[in-house]
Protein backbone atom coordinates (compact mmCIF):
# COMPACT_ATOMS: atom_id res chain seq x y z
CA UNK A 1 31.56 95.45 82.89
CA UNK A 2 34.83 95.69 80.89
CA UNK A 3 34.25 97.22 77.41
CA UNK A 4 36.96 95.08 75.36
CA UNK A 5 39.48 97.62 73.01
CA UNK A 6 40.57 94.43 70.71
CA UNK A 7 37.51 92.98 68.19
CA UNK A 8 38.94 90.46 65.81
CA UNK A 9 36.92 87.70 64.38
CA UNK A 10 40.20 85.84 64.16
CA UNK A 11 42.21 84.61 67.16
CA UNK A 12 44.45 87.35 68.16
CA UNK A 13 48.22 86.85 69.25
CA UNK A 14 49.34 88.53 73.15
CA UNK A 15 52.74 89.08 73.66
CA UNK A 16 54.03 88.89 77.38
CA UNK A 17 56.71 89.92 79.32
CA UNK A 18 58.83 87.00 79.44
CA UNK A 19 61.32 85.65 77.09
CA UNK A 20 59.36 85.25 73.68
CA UNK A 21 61.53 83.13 71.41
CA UNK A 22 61.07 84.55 67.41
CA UNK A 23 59.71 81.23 66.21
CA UNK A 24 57.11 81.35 69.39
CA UNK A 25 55.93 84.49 67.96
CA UNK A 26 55.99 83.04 64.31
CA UNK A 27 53.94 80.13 65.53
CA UNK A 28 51.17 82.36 67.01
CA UNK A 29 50.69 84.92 64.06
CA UNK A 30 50.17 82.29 61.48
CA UNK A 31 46.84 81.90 63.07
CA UNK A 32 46.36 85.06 64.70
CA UNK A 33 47.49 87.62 63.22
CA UNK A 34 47.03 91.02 65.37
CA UNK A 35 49.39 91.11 67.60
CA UNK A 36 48.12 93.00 71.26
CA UNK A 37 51.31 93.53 73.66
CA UNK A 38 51.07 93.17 77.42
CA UNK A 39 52.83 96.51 78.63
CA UNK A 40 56.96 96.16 78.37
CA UNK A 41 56.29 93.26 75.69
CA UNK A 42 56.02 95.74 73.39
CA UNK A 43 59.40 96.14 73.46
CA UNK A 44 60.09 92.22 72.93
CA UNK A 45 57.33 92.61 69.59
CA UNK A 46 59.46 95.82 68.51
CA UNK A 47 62.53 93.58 68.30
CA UNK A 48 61.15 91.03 66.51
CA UNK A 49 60.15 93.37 64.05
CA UNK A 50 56.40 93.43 64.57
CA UNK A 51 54.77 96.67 65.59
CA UNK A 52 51.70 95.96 67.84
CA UNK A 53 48.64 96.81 67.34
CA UNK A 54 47.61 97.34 70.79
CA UNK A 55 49.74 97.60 73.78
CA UNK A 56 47.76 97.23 77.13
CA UNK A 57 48.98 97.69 80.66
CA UNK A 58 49.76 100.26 83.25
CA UNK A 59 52.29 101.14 81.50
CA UNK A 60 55.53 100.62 84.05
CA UNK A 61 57.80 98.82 81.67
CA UNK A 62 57.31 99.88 78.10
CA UNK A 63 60.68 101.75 77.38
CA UNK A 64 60.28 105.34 76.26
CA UNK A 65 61.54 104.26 72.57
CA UNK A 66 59.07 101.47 72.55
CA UNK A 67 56.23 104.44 73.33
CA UNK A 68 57.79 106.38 70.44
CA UNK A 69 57.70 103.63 67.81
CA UNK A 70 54.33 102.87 68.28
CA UNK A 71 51.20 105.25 67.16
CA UNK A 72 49.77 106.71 70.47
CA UNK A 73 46.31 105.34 69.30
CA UNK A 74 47.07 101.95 69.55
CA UNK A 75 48.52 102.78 73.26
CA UNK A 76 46.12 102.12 76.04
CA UNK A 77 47.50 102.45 79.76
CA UNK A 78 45.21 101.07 82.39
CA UNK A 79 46.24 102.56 85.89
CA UNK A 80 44.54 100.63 87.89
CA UNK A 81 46.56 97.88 90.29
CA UNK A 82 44.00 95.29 91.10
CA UNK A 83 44.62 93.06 88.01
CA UNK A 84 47.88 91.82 86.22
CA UNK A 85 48.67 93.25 82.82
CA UNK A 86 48.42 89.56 81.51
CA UNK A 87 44.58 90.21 82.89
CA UNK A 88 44.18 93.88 81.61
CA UNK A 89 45.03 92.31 78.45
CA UNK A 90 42.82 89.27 78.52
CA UNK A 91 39.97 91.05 79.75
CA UNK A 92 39.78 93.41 77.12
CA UNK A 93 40.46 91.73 73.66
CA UNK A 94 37.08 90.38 71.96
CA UNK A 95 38.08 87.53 69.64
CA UNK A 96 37.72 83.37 68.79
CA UNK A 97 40.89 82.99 70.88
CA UNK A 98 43.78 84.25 72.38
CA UNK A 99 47.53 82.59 71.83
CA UNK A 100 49.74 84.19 74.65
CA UNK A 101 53.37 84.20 74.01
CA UNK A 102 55.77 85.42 77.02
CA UNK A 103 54.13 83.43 79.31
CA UNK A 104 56.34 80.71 80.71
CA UNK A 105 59.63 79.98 81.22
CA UNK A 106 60.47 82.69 83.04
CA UNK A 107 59.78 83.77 86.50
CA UNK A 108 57.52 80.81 88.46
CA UNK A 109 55.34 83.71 90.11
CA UNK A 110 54.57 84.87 86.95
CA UNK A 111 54.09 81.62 84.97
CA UNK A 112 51.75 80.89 88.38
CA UNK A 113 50.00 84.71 87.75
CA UNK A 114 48.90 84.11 84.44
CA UNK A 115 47.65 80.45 85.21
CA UNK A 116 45.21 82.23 87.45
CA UNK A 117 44.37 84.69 84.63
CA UNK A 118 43.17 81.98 82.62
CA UNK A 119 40.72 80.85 85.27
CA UNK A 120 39.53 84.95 86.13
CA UNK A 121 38.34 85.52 82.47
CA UNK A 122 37.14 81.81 81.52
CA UNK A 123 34.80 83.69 78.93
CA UNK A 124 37.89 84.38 77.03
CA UNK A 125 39.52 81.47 75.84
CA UNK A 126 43.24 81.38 75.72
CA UNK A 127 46.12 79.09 75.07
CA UNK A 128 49.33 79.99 76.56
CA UNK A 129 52.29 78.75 73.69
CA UNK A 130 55.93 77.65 75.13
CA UNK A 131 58.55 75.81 73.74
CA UNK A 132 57.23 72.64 74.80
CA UNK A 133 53.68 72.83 75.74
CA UNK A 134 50.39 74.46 75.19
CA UNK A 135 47.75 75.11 78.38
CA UNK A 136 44.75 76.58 78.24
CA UNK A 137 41.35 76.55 80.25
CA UNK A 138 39.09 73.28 79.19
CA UNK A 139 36.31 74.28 78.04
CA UNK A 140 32.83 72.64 78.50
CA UNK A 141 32.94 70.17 76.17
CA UNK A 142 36.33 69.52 74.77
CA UNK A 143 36.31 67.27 71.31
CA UNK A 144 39.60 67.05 69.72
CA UNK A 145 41.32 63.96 67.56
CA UNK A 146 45.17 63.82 68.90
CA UNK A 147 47.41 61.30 67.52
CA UNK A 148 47.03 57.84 69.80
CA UNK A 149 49.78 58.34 73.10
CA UNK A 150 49.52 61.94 73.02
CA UNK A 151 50.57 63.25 76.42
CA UNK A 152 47.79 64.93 77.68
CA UNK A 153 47.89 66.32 81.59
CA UNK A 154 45.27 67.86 83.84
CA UNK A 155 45.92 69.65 86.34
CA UNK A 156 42.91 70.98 88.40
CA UNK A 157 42.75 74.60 90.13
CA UNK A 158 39.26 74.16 92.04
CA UNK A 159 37.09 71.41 92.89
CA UNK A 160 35.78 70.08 89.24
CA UNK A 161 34.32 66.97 87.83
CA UNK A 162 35.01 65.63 84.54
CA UNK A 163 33.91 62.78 82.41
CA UNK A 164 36.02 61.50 79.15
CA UNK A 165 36.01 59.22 76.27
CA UNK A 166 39.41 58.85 73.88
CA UNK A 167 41.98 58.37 77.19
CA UNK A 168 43.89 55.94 78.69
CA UNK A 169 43.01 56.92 82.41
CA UNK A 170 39.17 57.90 82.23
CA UNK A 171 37.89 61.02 84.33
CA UNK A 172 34.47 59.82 85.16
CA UNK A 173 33.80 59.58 88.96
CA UNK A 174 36.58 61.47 90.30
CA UNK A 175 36.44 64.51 92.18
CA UNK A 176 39.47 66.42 90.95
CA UNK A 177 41.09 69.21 93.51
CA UNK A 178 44.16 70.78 94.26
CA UNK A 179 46.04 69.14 96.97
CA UNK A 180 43.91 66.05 96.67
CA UNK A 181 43.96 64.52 93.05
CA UNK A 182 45.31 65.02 90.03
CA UNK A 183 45.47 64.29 86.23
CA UNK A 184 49.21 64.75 85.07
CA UNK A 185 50.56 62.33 82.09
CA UNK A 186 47.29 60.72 80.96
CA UNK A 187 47.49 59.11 77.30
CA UNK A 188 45.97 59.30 74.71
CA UNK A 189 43.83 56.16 73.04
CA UNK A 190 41.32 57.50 70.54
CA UNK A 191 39.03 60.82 69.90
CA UNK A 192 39.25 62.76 72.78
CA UNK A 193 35.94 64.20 74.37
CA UNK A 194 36.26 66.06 77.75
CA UNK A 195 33.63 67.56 79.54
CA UNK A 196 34.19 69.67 82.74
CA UNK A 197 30.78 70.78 85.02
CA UNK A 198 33.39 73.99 86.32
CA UNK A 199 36.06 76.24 84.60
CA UNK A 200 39.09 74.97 87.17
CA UNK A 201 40.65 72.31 84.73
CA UNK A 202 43.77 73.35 83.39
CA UNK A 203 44.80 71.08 79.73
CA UNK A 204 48.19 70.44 79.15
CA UNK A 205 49.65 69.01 75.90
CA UNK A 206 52.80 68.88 73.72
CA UNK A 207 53.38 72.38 71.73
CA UNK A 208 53.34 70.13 69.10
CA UNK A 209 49.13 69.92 68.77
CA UNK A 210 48.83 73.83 68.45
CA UNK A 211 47.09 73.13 65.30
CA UNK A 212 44.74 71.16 66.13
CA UNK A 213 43.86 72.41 69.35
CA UNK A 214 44.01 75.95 67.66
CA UNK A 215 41.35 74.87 65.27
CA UNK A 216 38.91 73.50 67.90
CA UNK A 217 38.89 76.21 70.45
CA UNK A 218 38.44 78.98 67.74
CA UNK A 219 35.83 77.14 65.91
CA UNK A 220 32.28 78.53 65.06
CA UNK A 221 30.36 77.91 68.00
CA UNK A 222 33.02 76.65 70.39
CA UNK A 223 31.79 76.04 73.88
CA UNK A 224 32.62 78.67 76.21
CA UNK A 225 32.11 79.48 79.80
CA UNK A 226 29.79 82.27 80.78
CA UNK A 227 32.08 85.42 82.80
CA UNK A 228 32.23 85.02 86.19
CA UNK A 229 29.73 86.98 88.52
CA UNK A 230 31.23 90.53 89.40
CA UNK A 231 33.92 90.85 86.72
């Protein structure tokens, strides 16, 4: 059992290691304000003028003035190698929600490495934030009102079932895998409700609905999915 160093009852802002755009930072912190760094992101948090208050990771990027800047309490370096920083991180902060930042955009092994943090730690929820989308694990049951022809994509990383209301292109009845069928550029026609029997689905929508799906996924009583066996 991980014992988590981050408790916030708010949603909490990670910073990755790829290129985090000032604005994409801005965007985060107006809902979640603590700011936890993945390793050498707490250089990228330095320069944008926010000092973090936790950097987690094995610690084989942070620059040496980064290190310096930054109280040693609020430094935690994990040494092992079996898990990602992006998962060192994830695993360890205790809050509503996490908005990761430094996520996409950069390197496709990377972008594909944090994907498959999302689906390690289902029991904490996280939204990844780029320029122009959002993606984060669907939860059980999903309700969320998005404006009618919303672009709304699924993309599955397992075997999962799903049933819907509120789209175009219903869910119900089809057996959703990875090399077999997918859900990308659904629509939008009404209140969306999504419920998934398996935490494989991966949401994607237009960086544009942060707020709203912000708002849902760190609401009181949110469904979540239990922690996987083992972790």
């Amino acid at each position: 059992m991980i014992r988590p160093i981050v408790h916030d009852m708010r949603p909490v802002t990670l910073v990755g290691g790829g290129k985090v755009k000032k604005s994409l930072l801005n965007a985060a912190i107006v809902y979640a304000p603590k700011i936890v760094a993945a390793d050498g992101a707490a250089d990228q948090a330095l320069r944008h003028d926010h000092i973090p208050d936790a950097v987690i990771g094995d610690f084989d990027s942070i620059s040496p003035a980064a290190r310096a800047a930054i109280p040693a309490a609020r430094l935690h370096q994990i040494a092992e190698q079996d898990s990602t920083d992006f998962e060192k991180c994830l695993s360890r902060i205790d809050a509503p929600l996490i908005i990761g930042v430094g996520f996409g955009g950069g390197r496709l092994d990377h972008q594909l490495a944090a994907l498959h943090g999302l689906l390690r730690y289902p029991e904490r929820p996280c939204l990844l934030l780029g320029k122009r989308d959002i993606v984060f694990l669907a939860p059980p049951k999903l309700r969320v009102d998005l404006p009618r022809g919303t672009r709304l994509s699924l993309f599955p990383m397992g075997k999962v079932a799903a049933g819907s209301d509120g789209l175009r292109w219903p869910l119900d009845g089809i057996g959703f895998a990875p090399g077999a069928r997918i859900g990308t550029s659904n629509r939008v026609d009404g209140p969306v409700r999504i419920d998934t029997d398996r935490p494989e689905m991966l949401i994607i929508l237009p960086a544009g609905q942060l707020d709203r799906v912000v708002r849902v996924l760190s609401a009181p009583g949110a469904p979540r999915w239990p922690a996987r066996s083992g972790q």
